[in-house]
C-alpha atoms as a PDB file:
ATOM      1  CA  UNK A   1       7.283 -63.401 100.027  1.00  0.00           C
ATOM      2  CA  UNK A   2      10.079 -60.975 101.129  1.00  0.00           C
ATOM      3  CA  UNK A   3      13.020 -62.965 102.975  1.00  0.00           C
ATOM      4  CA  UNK A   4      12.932 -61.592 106.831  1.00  0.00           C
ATOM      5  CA  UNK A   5      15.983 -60.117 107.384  1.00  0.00           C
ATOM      6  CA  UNK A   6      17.983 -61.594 109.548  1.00  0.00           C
ATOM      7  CA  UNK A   7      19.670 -60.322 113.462  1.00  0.00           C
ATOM      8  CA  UNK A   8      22.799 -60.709 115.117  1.00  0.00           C
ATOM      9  CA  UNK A   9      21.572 -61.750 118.976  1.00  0.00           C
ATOM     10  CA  UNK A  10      24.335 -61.112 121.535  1.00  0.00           C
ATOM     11  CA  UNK A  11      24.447 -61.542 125.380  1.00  0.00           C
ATOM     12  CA  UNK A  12      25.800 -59.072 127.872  1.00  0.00           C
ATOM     13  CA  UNK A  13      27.026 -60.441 131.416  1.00  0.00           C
ATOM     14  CA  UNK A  14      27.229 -57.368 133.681  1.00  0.00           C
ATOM     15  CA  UNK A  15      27.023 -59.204 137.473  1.00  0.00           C
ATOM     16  CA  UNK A  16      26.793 -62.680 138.825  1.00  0.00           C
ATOM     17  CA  UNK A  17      26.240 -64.413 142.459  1.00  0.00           C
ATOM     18  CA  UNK A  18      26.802 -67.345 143.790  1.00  0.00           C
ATOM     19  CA  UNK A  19      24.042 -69.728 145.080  1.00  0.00           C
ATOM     20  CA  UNK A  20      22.978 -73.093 145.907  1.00  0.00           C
ATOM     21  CA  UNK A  21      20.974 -74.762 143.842  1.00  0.00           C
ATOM     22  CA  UNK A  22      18.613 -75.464 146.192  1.00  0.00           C
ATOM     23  CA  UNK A  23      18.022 -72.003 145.762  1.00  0.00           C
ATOM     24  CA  UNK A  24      17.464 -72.161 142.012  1.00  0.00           C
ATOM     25  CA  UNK A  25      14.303 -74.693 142.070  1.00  0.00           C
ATOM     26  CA  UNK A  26      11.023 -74.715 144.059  1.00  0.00           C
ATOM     27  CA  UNK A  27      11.062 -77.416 146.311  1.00  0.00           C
ATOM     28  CA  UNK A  28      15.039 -77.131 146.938  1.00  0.00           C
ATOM     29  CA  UNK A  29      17.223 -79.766 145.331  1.00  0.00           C
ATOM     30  CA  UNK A  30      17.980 -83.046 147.217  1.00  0.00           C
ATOM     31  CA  UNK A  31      21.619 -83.413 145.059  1.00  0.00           C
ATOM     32  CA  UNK A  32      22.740 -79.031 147.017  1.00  0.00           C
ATOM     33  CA  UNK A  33      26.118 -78.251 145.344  1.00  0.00           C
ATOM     34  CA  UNK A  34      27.122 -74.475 143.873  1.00  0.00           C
ATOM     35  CA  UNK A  35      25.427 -72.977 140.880  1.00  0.00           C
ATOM     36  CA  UNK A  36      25.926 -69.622 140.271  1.00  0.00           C
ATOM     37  CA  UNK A  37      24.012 -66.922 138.138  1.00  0.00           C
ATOM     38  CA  UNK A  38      24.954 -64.737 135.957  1.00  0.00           C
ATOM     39  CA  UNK A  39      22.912 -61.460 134.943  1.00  0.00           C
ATOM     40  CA  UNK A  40      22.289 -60.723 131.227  1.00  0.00           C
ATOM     41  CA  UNK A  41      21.129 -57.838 129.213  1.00  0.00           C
ATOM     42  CA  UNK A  42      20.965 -58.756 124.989  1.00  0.00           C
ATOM     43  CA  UNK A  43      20.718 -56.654 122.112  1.00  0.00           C
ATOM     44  CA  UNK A  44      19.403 -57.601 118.864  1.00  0.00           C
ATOM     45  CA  UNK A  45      21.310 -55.902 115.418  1.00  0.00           C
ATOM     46  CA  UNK A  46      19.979 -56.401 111.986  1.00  0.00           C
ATOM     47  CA  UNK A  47      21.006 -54.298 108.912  1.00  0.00           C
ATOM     48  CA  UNK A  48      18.153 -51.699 110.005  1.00  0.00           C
ATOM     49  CA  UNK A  49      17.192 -52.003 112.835  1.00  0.00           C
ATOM     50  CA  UNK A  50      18.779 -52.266 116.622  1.00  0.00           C
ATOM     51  CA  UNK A  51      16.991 -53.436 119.840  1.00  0.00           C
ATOM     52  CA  UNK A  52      17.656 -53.662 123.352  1.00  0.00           C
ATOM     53  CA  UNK A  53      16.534 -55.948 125.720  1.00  0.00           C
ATOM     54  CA  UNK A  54      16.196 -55.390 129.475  1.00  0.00           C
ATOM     55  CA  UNK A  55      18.451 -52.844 130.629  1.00  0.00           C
ATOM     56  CA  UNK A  56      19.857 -54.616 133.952  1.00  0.00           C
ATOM     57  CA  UNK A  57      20.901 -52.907 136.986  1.00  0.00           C
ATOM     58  CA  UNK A  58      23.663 -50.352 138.761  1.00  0.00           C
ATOM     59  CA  UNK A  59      26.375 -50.354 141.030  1.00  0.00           C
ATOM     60  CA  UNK A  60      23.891 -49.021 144.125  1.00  0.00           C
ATOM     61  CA  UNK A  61      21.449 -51.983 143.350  1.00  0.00           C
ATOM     62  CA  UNK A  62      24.168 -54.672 143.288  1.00  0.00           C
ATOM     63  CA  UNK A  63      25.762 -53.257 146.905  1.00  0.00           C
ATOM     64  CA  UNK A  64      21.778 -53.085 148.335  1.00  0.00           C
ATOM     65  CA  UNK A  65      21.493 -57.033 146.866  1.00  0.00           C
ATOM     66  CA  UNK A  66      24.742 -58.428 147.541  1.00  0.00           C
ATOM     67  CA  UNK A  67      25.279 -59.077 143.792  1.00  0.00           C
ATOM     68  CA  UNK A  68      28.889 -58.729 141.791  1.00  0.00           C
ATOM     69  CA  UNK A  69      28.976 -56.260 139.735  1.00  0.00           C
ATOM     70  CA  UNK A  70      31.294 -56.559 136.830  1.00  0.00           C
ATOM     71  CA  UNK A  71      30.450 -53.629 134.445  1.00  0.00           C
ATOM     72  CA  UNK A  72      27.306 -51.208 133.308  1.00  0.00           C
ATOM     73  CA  UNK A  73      25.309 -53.110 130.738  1.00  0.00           C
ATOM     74  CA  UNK A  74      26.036 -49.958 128.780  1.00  0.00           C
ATOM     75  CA  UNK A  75      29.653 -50.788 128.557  1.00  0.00           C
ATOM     76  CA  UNK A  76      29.614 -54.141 127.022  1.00  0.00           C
ATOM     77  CA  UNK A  77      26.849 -52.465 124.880  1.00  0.00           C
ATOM     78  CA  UNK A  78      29.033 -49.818 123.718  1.00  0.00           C
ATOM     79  CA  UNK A  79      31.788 -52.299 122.748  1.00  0.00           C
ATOM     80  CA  UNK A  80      29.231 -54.193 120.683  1.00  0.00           C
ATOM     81  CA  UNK A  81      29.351 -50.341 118.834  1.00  0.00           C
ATOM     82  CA  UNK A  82      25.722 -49.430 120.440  1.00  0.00           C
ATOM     83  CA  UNK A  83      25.323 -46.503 122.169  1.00  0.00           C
ATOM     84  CA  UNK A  84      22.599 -46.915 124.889  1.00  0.00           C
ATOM     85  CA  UNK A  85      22.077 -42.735 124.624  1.00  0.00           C
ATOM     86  CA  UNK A  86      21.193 -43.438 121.427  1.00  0.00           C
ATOM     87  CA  UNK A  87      19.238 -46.225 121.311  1.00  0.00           C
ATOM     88  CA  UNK A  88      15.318 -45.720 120.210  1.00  0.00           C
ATOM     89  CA  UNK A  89      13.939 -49.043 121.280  1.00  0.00           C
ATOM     90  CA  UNK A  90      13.797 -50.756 124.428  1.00  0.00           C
ATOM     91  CA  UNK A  91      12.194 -54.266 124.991  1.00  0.00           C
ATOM     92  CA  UNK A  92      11.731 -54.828 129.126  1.00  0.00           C
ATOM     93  CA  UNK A  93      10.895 -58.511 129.422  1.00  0.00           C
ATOM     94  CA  UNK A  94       9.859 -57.409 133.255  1.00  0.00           C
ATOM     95  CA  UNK A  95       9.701 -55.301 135.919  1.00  0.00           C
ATOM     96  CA  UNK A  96      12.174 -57.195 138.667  1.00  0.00           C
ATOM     97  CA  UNK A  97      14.997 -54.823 139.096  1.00  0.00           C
ATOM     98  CA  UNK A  98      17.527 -56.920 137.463  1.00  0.00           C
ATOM     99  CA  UNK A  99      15.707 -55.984 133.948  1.00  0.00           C
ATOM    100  CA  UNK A 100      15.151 -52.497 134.437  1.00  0.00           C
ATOM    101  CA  UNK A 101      17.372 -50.535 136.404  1.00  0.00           C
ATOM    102  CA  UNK A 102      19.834 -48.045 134.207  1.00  0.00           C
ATOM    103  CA  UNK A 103      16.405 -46.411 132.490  1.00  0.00           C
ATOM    104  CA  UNK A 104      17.902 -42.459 132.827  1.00  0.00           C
ATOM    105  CA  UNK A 105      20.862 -44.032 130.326  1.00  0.00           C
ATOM    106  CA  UNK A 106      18.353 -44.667 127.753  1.00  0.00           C
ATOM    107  CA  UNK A 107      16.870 -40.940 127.561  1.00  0.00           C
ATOM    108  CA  UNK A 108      15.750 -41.834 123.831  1.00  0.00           C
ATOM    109  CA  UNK A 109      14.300 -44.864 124.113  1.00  0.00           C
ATOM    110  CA  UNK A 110      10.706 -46.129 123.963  1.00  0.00           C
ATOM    111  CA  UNK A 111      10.071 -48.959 126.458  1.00  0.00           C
ATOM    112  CA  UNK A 112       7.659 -52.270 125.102  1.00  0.00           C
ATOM    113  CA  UNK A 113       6.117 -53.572 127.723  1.00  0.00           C
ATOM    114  CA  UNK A 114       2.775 -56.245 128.628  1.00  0.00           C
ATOM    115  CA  UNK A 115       0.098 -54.167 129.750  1.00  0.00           C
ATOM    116  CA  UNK A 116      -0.428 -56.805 132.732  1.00  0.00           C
ATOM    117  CA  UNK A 117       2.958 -56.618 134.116  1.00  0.00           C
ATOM    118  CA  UNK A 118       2.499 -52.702 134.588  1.00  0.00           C
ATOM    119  CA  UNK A 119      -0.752 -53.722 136.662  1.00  0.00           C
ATOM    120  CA  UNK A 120       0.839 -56.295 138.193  1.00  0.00           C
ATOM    121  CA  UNK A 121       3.546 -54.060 139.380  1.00  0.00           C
ATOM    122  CA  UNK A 122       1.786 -51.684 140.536  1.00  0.00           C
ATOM    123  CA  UNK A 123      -1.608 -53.763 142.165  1.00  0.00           C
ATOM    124  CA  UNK A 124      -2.618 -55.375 144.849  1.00  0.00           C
ATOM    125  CA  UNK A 125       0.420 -58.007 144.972  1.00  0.00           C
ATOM    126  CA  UNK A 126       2.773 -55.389 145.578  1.00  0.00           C
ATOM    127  CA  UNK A 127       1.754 -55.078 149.311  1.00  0.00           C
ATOM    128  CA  UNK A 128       3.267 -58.798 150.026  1.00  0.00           C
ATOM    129  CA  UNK A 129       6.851 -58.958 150.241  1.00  0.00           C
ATOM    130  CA  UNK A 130       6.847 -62.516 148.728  1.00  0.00           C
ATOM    131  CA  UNK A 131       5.752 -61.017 145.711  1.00  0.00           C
ATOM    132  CA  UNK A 132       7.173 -57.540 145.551  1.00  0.00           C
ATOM    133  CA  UNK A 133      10.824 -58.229 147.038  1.00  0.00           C
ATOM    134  CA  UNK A 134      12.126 -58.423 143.612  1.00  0.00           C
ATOM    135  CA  UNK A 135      10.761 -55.070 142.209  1.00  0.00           C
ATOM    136  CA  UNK A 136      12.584 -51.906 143.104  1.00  0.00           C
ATOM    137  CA  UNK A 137      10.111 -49.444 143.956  1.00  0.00           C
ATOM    138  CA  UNK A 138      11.887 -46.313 142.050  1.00  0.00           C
ATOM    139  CA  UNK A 139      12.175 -47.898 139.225  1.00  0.00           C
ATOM    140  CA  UNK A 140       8.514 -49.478 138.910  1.00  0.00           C
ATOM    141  CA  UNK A 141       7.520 -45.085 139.952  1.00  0.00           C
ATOM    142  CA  UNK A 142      10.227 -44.525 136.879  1.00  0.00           C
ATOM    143  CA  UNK A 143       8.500 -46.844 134.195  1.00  0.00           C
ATOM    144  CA  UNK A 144       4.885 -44.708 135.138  1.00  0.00           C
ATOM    145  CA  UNK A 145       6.800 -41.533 134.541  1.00  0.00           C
ATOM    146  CA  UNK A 146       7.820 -42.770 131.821  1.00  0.00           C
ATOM    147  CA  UNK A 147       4.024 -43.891 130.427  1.00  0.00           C
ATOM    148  CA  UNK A 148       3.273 -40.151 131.239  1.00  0.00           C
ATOM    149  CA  UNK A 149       5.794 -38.909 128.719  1.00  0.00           C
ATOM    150  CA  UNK A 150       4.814 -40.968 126.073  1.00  0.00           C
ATOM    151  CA  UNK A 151       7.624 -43.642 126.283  1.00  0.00           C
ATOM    152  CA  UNK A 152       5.916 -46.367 126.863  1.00  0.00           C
ATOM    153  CA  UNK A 153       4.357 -48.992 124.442  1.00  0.00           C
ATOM    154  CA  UNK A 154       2.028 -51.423 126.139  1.00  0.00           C
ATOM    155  CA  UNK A 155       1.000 -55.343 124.805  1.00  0.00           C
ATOM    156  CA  UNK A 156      -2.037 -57.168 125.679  1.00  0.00           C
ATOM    157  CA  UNK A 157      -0.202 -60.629 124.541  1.00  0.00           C
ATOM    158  CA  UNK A 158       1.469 -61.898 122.173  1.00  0.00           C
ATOM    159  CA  UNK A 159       2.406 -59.479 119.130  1.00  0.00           C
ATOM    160  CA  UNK A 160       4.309 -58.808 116.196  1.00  0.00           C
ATOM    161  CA  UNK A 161       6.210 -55.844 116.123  1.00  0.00           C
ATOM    162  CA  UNK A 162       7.495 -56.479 112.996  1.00  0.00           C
ATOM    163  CA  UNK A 163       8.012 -59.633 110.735  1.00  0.00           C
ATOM    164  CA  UNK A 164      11.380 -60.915 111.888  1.00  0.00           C
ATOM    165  CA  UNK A 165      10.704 -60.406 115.493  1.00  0.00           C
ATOM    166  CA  UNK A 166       7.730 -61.118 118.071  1.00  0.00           C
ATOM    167  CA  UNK A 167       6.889 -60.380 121.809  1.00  0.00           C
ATOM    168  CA  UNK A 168       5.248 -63.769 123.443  1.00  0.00           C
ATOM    169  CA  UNK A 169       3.334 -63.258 126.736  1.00  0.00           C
ATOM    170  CA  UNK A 170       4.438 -65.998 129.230  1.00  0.00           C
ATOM    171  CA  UNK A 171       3.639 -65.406 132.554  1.00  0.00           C
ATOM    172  CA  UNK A 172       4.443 -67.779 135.629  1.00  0.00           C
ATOM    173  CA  UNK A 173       7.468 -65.499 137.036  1.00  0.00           C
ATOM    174  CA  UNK A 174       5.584 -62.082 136.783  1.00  0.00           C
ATOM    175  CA  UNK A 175       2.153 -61.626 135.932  1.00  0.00           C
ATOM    176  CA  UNK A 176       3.495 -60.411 133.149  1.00  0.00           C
ATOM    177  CA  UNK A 177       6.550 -61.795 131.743  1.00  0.00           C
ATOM    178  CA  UNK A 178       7.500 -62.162 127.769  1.00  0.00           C
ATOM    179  CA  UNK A 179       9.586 -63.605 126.465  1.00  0.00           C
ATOM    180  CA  UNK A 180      11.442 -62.158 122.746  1.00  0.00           C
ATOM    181  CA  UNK A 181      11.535 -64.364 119.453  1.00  0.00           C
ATOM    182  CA  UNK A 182      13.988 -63.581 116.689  1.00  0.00           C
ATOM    183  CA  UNK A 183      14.432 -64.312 113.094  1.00  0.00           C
ATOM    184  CA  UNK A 184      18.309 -65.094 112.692  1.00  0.00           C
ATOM    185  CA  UNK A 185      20.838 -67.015 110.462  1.00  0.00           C
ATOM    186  CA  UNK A 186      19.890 -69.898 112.312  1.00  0.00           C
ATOM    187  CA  UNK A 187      16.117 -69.316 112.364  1.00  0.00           C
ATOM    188  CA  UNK A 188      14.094 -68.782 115.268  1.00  0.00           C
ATOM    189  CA  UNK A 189      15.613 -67.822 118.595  1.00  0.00           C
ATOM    190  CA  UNK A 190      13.877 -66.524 121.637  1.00  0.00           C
ATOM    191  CA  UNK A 191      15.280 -64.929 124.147  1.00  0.00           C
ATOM    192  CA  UNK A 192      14.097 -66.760 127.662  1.00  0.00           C
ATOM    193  CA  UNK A 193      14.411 -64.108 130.001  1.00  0.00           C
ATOM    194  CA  UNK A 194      13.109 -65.286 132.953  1.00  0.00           C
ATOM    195  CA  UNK A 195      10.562 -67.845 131.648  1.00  0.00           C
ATOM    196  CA  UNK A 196      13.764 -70.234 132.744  1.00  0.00           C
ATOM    197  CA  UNK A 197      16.579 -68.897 134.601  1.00  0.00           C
ATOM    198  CA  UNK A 198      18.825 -72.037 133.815  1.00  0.00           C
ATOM    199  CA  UNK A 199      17.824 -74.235 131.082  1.00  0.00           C
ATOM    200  CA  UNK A 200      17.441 -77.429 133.720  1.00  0.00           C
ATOM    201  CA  UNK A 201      14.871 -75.145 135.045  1.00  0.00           C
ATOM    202  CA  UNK A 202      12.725 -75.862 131.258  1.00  0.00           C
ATOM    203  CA  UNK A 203      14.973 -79.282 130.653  1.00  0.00           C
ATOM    204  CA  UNK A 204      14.221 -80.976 133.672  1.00  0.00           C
ATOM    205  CA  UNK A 205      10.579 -79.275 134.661  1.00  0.00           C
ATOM    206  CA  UNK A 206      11.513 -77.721 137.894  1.00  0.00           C
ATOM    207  CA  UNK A 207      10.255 -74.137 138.597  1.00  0.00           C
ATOM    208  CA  UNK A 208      12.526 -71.434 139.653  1.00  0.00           C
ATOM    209  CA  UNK A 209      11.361 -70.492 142.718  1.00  0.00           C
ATOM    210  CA  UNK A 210      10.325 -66.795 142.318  1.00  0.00           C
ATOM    211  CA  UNK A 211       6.765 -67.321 140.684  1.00  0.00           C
ATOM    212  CA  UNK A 212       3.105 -66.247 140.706  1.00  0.00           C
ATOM    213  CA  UNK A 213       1.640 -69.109 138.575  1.00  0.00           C
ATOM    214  CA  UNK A 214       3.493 -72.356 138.979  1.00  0.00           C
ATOM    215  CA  UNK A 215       1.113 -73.210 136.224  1.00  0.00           C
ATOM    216  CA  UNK A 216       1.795 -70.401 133.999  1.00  0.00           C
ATOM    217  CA  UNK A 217       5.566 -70.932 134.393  1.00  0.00           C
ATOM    218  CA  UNK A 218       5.011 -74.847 133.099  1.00  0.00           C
ATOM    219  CA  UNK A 219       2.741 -73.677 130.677  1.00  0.00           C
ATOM    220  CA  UNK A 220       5.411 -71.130 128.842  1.00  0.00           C
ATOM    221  CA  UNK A 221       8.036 -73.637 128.558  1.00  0.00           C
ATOM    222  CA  UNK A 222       5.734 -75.625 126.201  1.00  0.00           C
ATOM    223  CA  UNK A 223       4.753 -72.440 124.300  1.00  0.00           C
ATOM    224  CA  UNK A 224       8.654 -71.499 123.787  1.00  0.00           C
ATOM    225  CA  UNK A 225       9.261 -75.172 122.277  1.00  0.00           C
ATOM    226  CA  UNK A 226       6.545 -74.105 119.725  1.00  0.00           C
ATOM    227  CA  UNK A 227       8.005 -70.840 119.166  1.00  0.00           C
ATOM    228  CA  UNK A 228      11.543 -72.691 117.635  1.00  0.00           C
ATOM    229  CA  UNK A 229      12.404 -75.061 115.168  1.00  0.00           C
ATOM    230  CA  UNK A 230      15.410 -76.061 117.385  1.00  0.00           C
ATOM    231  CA  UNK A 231      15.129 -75.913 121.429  1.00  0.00           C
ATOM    232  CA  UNK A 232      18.889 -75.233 121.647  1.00  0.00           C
ATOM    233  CA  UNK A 233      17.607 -71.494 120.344  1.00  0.00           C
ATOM    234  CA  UNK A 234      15.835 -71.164 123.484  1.00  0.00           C
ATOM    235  CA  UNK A 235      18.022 -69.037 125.276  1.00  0.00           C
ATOM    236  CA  UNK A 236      17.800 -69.145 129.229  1.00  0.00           C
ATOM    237  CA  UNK A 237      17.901 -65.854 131.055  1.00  0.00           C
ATOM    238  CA  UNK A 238      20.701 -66.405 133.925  1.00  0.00           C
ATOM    239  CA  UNK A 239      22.488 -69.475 133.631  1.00  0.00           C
ATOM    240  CA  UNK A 240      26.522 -68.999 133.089  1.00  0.00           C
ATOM    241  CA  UNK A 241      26.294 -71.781 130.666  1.00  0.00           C
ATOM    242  CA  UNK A 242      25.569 -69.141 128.292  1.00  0.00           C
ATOM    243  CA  UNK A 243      28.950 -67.526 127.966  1.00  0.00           C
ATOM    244  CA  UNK A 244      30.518 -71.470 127.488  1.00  0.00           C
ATOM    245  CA  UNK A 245      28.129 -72.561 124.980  1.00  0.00           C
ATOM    246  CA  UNK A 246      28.648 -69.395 122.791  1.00  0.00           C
ATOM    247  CA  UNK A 247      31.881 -67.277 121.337  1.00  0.00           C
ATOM    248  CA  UNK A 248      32.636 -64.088 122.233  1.00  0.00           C
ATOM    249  CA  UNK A 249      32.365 -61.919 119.069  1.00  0.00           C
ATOM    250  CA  UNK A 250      36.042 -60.546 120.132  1.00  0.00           C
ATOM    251  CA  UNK A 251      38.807 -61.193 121.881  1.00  0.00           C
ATOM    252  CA  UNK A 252      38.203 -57.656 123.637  1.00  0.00           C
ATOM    253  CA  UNK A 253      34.348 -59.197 124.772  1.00  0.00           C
ATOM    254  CA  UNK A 254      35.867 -62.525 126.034  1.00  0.00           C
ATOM    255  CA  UNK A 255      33.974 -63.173 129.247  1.00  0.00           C
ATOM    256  CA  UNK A 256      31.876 -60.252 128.400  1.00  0.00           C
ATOM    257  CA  UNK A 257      29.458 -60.901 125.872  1.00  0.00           C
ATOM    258  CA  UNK A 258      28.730 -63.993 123.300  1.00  0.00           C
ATOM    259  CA  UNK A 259      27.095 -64.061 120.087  1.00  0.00           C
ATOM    260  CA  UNK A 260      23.909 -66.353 120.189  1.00  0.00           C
ATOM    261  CA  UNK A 261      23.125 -66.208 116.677  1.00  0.00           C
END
C-alpha cells in the first residue's frame, strides 16, 4: 500500500469576543469568570493538493454581532501563500455565519457540504429564532445559488474524499455539522469545528449551548476519539488555547495563525 501523503494543517484567527463562561456551556457554569473565543478558519496543504475550511465572516457581520474583527480570513490565508481567488476546494463544516460568510472571495471554489445541513438550513427550524439566530439569511440564499451553478458538492455522511482525508457527519450543533479528519506527520487530526467550541466542552462533557441534539453533540465527541490515535489531534473550533498550544509558522503570523500539524 501507497504511503498517504501527508498535510500541513494551519489555523487562521480572524475575530474574537469576550464572554462568560456561563455562556460557553448549557446549563451556565456555577465557577462564571472570562473566557473568550476566538474565530478560526484552517487550511489544509499537502504536496498536491490545497483545501480550505470554512471561510469565516466580514467586517459588516462582525459590526451587526458585536464581534472583533482582526483581519479577512483571506489575509492570513494569503500569508500562508494561498490565494483564496484561487482556491478550487472549499470544505464548509456549517452553515452558522461564522463558517461561511466571505463566499464571493472564493469565485473558484467548489463548496462540500452534508446534504442535511442544506435542509436543515433551509426547513422548518429556520422559522424559530432559537434555532436560526446563528444563520445569516444571505448567505444560507448564497450557498443555494451556489447549488444552482454547480458549486456545490453534497454528503449524505461520512465520506472519503480521498485517502488522506475524510468528512465525518456529527451533528448535535447543526443538523448537519462535520467535522474534517486529516492524514499528517503526526497521523490523524480532525479538525473540531464546532462539534466542541473549547476542548472542556469534549474534556469535561458539557454541551455548548447552541445545539439541536444534546444527544447528537455527546454522541460526536465519542466518534472523534475514534477518529484519532491521539485526542490531543482533536482540534477544537473556538477556543484561544489554540494559538498557545501551537507555533506560529512565522514570525510575520505570530498571533495570526499556528501550525497544528
Amino acid at each position: 500500500m501507497a504511503a498517504l501523503e501527508p498535510f500541513e494543517v494551519f489555523a487562521i484567527r480572524y475575530a474574537r469576543v469576550d464572554r462568560k463562561s456561563s455562556e460557553n456551556f448549557l446549563g451556565g457554569d456555577v465557577h462564571e469568570s472570562g473566557m473568550p473565543m476566538d474565530y478560526f478558519v484552517w487550511m489544509a496543504r499537502s504536496e498536491s493538493k490545497t483545501w480550505v475550511i470554512d471561510t469565516g465572516f466580514n467586517q459588516a457581520a462582525a459590526d451587526k454581532r458585536k464581534r472583533e474583527f482582526l483581519r479577512c480570513p483571506t489575509q492570513g490565508l494569503k500569508l500562508l501563500g494561498v490565494d483564496a481567488s484561487e482556491v478550487e476546494d472549499v470544505i464548509i463544516t456549517h452553515l452558522h455565519y461564522d463558517h461561511v460568510g466571505n463566499f464571493d472571495l472564493f469565485p473558484k471554489a467548489r463548496f462540500h457540504l452534508q446534504d442535511s445541513e442544506m435542509a436543515y438550513a433551509t426547513g422548518r427550524y429556520m422559522a424559530n429564532p432559537f434555532f436560526s439566530h446563528a444563520f445569516e439569511e444571505d448567505e444560507v440564499v448564497a450557498m443555494v445559488r451556489n447549488v444552482y451553478k454547480g458549486r456545490v458538492s453534497f454528503y449524505d455522511g461520512d465520506v472519503e474524499v480521498a485517502p488522506n482525508i475524510s468528512l465525518h457527519h456529527v451533528g448535535g450543533h447543526t443538523k448537519g455539522l462535520q467535522v474534517v479528519r486529516l492524514w499528517t506527520q503526526k497521523g490523524w487530526l480532525v479538525l473540531a469545528s464546532d462539534a466542541s467550541h473549547y476542548a472542556a466542552n469534549m474534556n469535561e462533557r458539557r454541551p455548548f449551548p447552541i445545539v439541536v441534539d444534546v444527544a447528537q453533540m455527546i454522541d460526536g465527541w465519542d466518534k472523534m476519539k475514534k477518529l484519532v490515535d491521539d485526542p490531543a489531534n482533536i482540534i477544537p473550533g473556538h477556543d484561544p488555547e489554540v494559538m498557545n498550544l501551537f507555533d506560529a509558522p512565522s514570525s510575520e503570523l505570530e498571533g495570526i495563525a499556528v501550525r497544528l500539524a
